[in-house]
Protein backbone atom coordinates (compact mmCIF):
# COMPACT_ATOMS: atom_id res chain seq x y z
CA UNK A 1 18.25 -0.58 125.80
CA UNK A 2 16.93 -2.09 128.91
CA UNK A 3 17.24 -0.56 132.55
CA UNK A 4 19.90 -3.27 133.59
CA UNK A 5 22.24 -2.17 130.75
CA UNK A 6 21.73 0.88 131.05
CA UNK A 7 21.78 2.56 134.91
CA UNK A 8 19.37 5.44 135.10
CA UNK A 9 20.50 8.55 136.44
CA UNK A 10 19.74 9.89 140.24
CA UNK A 11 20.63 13.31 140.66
CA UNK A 12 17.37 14.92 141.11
CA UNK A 13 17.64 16.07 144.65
CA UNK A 14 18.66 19.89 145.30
CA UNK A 15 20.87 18.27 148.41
CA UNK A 16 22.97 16.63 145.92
CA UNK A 17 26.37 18.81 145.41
CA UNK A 18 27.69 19.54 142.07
CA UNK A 19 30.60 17.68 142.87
CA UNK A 20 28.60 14.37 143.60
CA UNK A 21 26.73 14.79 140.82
CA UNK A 22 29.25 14.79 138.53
CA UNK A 23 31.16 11.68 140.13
CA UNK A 24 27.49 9.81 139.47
CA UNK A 25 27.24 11.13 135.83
CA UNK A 26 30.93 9.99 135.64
CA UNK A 27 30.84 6.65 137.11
CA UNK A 28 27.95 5.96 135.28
CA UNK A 29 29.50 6.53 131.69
CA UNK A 30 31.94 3.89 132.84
CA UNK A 31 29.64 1.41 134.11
CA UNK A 32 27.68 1.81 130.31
CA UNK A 33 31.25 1.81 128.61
CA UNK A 34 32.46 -1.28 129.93
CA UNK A 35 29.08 -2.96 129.06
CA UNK A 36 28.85 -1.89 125.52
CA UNK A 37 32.61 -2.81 124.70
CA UNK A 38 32.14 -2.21 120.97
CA UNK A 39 32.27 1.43 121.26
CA UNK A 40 35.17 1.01 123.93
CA UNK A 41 36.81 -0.82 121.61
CA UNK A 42 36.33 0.46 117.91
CA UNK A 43 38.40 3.55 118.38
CA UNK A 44 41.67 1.63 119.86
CA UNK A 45 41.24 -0.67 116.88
CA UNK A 46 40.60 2.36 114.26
CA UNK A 47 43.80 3.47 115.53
CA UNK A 48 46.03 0.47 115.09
CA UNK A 49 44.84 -0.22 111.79
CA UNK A 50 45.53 3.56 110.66
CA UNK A 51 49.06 3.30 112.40
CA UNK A 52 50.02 -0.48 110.39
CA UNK A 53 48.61 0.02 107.43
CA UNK A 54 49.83 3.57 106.77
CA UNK A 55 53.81 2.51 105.83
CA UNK A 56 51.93 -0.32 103.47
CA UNK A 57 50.04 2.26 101.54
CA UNK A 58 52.83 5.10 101.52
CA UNK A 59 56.16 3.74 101.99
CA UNK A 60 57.83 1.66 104.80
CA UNK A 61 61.43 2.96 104.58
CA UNK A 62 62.58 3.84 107.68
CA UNK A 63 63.77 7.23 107.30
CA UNK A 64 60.27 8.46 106.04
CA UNK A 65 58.26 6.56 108.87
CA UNK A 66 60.43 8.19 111.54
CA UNK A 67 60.32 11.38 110.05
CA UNK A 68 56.66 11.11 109.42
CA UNK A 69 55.68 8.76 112.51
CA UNK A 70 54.74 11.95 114.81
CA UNK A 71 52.13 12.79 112.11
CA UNK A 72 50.90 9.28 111.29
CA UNK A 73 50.33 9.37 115.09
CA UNK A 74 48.55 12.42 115.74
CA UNK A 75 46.32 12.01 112.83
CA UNK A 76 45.58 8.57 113.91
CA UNK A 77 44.47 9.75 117.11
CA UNK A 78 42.44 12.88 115.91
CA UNK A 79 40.51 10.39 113.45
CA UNK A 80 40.05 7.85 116.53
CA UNK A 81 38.19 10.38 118.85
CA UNK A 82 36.26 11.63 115.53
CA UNK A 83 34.90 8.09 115.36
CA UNK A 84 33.85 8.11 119.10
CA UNK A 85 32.66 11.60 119.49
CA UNK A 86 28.79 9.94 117.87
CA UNK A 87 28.21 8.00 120.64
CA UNK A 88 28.84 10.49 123.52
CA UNK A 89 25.46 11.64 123.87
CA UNK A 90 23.44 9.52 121.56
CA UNK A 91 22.78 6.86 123.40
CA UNK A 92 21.70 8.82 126.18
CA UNK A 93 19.34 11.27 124.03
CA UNK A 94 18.08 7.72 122.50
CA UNK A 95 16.64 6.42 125.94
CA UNK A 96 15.59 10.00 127.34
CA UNK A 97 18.68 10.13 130.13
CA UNK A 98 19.52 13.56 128.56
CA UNK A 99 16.71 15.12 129.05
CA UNK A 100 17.18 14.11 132.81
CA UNK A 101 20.65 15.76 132.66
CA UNK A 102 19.23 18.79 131.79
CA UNK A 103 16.25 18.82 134.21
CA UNK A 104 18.94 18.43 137.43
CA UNK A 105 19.62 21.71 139.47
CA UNK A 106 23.24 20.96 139.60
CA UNK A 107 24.88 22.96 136.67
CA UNK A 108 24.33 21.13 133.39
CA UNK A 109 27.90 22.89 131.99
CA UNK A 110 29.52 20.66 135.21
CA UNK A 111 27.83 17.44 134.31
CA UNK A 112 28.95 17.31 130.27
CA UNK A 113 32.17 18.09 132.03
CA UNK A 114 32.08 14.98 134.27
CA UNK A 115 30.66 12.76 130.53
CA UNK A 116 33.73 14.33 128.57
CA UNK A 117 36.20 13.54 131.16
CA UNK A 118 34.91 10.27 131.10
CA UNK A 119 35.11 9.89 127.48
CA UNK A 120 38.30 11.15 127.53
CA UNK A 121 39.36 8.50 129.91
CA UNK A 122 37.71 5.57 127.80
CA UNK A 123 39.10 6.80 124.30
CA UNK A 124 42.19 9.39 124.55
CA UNK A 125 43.61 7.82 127.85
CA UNK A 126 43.95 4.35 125.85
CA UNK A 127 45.69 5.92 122.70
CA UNK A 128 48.12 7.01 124.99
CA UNK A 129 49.08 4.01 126.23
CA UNK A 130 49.11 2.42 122.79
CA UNK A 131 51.18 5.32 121.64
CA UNK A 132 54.59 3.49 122.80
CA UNK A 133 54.59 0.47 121.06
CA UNK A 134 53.49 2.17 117.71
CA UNK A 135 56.04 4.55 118.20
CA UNK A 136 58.77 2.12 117.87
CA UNK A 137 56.48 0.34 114.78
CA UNK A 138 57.24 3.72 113.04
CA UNK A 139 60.90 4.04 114.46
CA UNK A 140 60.61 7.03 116.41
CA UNK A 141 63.40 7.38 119.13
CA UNK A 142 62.87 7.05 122.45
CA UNK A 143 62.91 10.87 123.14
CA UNK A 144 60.46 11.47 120.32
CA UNK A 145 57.85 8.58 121.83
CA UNK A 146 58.04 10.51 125.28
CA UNK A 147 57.51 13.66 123.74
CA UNK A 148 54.86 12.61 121.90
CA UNK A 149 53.18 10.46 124.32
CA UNK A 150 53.17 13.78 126.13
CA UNK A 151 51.53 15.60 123.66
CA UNK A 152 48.54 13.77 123.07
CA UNK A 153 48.03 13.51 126.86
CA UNK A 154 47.87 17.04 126.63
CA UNK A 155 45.63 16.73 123.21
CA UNK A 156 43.47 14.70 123.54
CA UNK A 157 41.11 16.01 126.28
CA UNK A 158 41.44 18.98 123.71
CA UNK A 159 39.97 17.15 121.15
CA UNK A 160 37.29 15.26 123.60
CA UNK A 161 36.03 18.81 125.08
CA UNK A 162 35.68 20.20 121.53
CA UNK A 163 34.10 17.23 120.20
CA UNK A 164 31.43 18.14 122.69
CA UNK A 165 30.58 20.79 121.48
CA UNK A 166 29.90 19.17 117.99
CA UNK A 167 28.51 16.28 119.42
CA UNK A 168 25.75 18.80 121.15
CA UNK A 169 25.48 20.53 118.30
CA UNK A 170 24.31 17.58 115.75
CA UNK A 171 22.46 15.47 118.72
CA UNK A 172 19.52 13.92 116.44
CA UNK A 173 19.77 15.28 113.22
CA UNK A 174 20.29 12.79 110.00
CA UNK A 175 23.44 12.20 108.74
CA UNK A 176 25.26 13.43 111.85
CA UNK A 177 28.41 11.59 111.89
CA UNK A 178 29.29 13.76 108.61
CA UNK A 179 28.02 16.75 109.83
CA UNK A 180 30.08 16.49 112.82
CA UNK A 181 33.41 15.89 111.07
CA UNK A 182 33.05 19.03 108.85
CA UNK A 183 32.50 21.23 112.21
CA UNK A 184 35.48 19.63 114.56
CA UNK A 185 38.42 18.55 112.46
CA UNK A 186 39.22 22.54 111.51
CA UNK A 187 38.93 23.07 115.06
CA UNK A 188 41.35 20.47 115.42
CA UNK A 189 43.80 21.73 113.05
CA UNK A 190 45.95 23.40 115.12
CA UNK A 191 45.92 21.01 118.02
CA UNK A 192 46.91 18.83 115.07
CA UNK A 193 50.15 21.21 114.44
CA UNK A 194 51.49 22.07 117.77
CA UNK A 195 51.29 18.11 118.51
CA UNK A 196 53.14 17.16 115.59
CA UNK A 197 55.10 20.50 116.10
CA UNK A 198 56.34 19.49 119.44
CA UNK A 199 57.44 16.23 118.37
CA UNK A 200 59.42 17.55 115.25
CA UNK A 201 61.72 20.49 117.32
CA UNK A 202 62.59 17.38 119.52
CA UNK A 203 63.71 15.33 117.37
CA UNK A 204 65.71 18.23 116.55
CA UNK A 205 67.13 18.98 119.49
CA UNK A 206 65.68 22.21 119.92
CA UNK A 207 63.59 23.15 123.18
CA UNK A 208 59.67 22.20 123.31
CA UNK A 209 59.17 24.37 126.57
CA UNK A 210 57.08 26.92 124.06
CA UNK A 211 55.11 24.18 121.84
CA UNK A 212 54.22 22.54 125.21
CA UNK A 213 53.13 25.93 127.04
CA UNK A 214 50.77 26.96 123.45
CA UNK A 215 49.18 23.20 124.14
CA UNK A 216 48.42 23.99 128.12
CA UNK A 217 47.01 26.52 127.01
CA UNK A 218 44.75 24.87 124.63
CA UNK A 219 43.55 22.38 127.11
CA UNK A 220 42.66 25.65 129.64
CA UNK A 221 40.93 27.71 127.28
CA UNK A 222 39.07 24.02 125.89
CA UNK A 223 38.71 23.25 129.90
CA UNK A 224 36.76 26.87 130.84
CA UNK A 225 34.55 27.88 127.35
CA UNK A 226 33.94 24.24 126.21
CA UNK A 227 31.60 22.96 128.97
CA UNK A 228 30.03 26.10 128.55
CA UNK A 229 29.40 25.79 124.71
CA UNK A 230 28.57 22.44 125.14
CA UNK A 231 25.75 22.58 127.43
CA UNK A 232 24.16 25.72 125.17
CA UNK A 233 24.44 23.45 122.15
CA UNK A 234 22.79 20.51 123.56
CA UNK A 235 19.84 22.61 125.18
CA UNK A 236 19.53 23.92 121.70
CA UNK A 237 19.18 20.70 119.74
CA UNK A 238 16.86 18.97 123.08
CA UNK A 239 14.72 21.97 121.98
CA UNK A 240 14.49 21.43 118.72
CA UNK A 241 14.18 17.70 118.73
């Protein structure tokens, strides 16, 4: 990938703040995004197909797609930011930009931070937004689509900060994409069930105060180890590549 299509990173100055530095890595990630629109795209089209195709190959009665929807939904999602998860360092380990990451003084834990926001943004933010109009393709109500819009708002930056971590961890190795999915999706499993969870005790009626607390605290304890774990990880695998 040439220079043009790909900005090169300028961090290297000790004046530079943490802060700053992570608006550049972000800002960055969006610039490359938007000019490699396949991988922008594939996920929001992954998850669409999932979502339409799922009542064809099970059953499109109504009462089993809205009790089921939720699910359909979630797992959609989860499978979605699986398929990006690939691409959120390996372009940059392809054309050495990592290895400048790592090399900055500013706090390398801070700057995978500032890339998994804004992968988060360019993959979970979207299925959000799609989440309405494939809610009423699987006839949830309107309570249930608000709910669960909520949920994955709340879920998906889970799944993007854990998918770091797996990311790091199989940076450059053969057959990674596999690899990857058999060390995220159990970590994803009960994300997975407190989503779907949340979504099922309000269509119910009963309160989601508790489901929606257990996911909060999710995204905390993803928001303060993750960066962490994710940083070790890729350090690791730079090393070893």
């Amino acid at each position: 990938m040439n220079a043009e299509a790909r900005p090169a990173v300028r961090l290297a100055s000790s004046s530079v703040g943490a802060l700053a530095a992570m608006k550049g890595v972000f800002a960055r990630d969006m610039k490359v995004a938007f000019r490699q629109r396949q991988d922008l795209l594939n996920p929001l089209l992954f998850f669409i197909m999932v979502v339409t195709l799922f009542p064809l190959g099970v059953s499109p009665e109504v009462s089993f797609l809205s009790e089921a929807g939720a699910g359909i939904l979630w797992v959609a999602a989860l499978l979605s930011v699986l398929l990006s998860l690939d691409h959120l360092f390996r372009h940059d380990f392809d054309d050495g930009t990592l290895e400048q990451l790592v090399l900055q003084p500013q706090p390398l834990f801070l700057l995978i931070l500032a890339k998994t926001v804004a992968h988060w943004m360019l993959t979970g933010l979207p299925l959000v937004v799609l989440t309405p109009v494939l809610g009423v393709m699987v006839h949830l109500d309107g309570n249930s689509i608000a709910i669960l819009c909520l949920t994955l708002l709340i879920g998906t930056p889970v799944l993007s900060l854990i998918g770091a971590i797996g990311a790091a961890l199989t940076l450059g190795l053969r057959s990674a994409g596999v690899l990857l999915s058999l060390l995220i999706i159990p970590l994803y499993i009960p994300v997975l069930i407190f989503g779907t969870g949340t979504v099922a005790a309000a269509a119910e009626g009963a309160p989601v105060g508790a489901y929606l607390a257990l996911m909060g605290a999710f995204l905390m304890l993803a928001l303060t180890l993750a960066p962490f774990a994710a940083a070790a990880a890729l350090r690791i695998s730079l090393s070893n590549g």
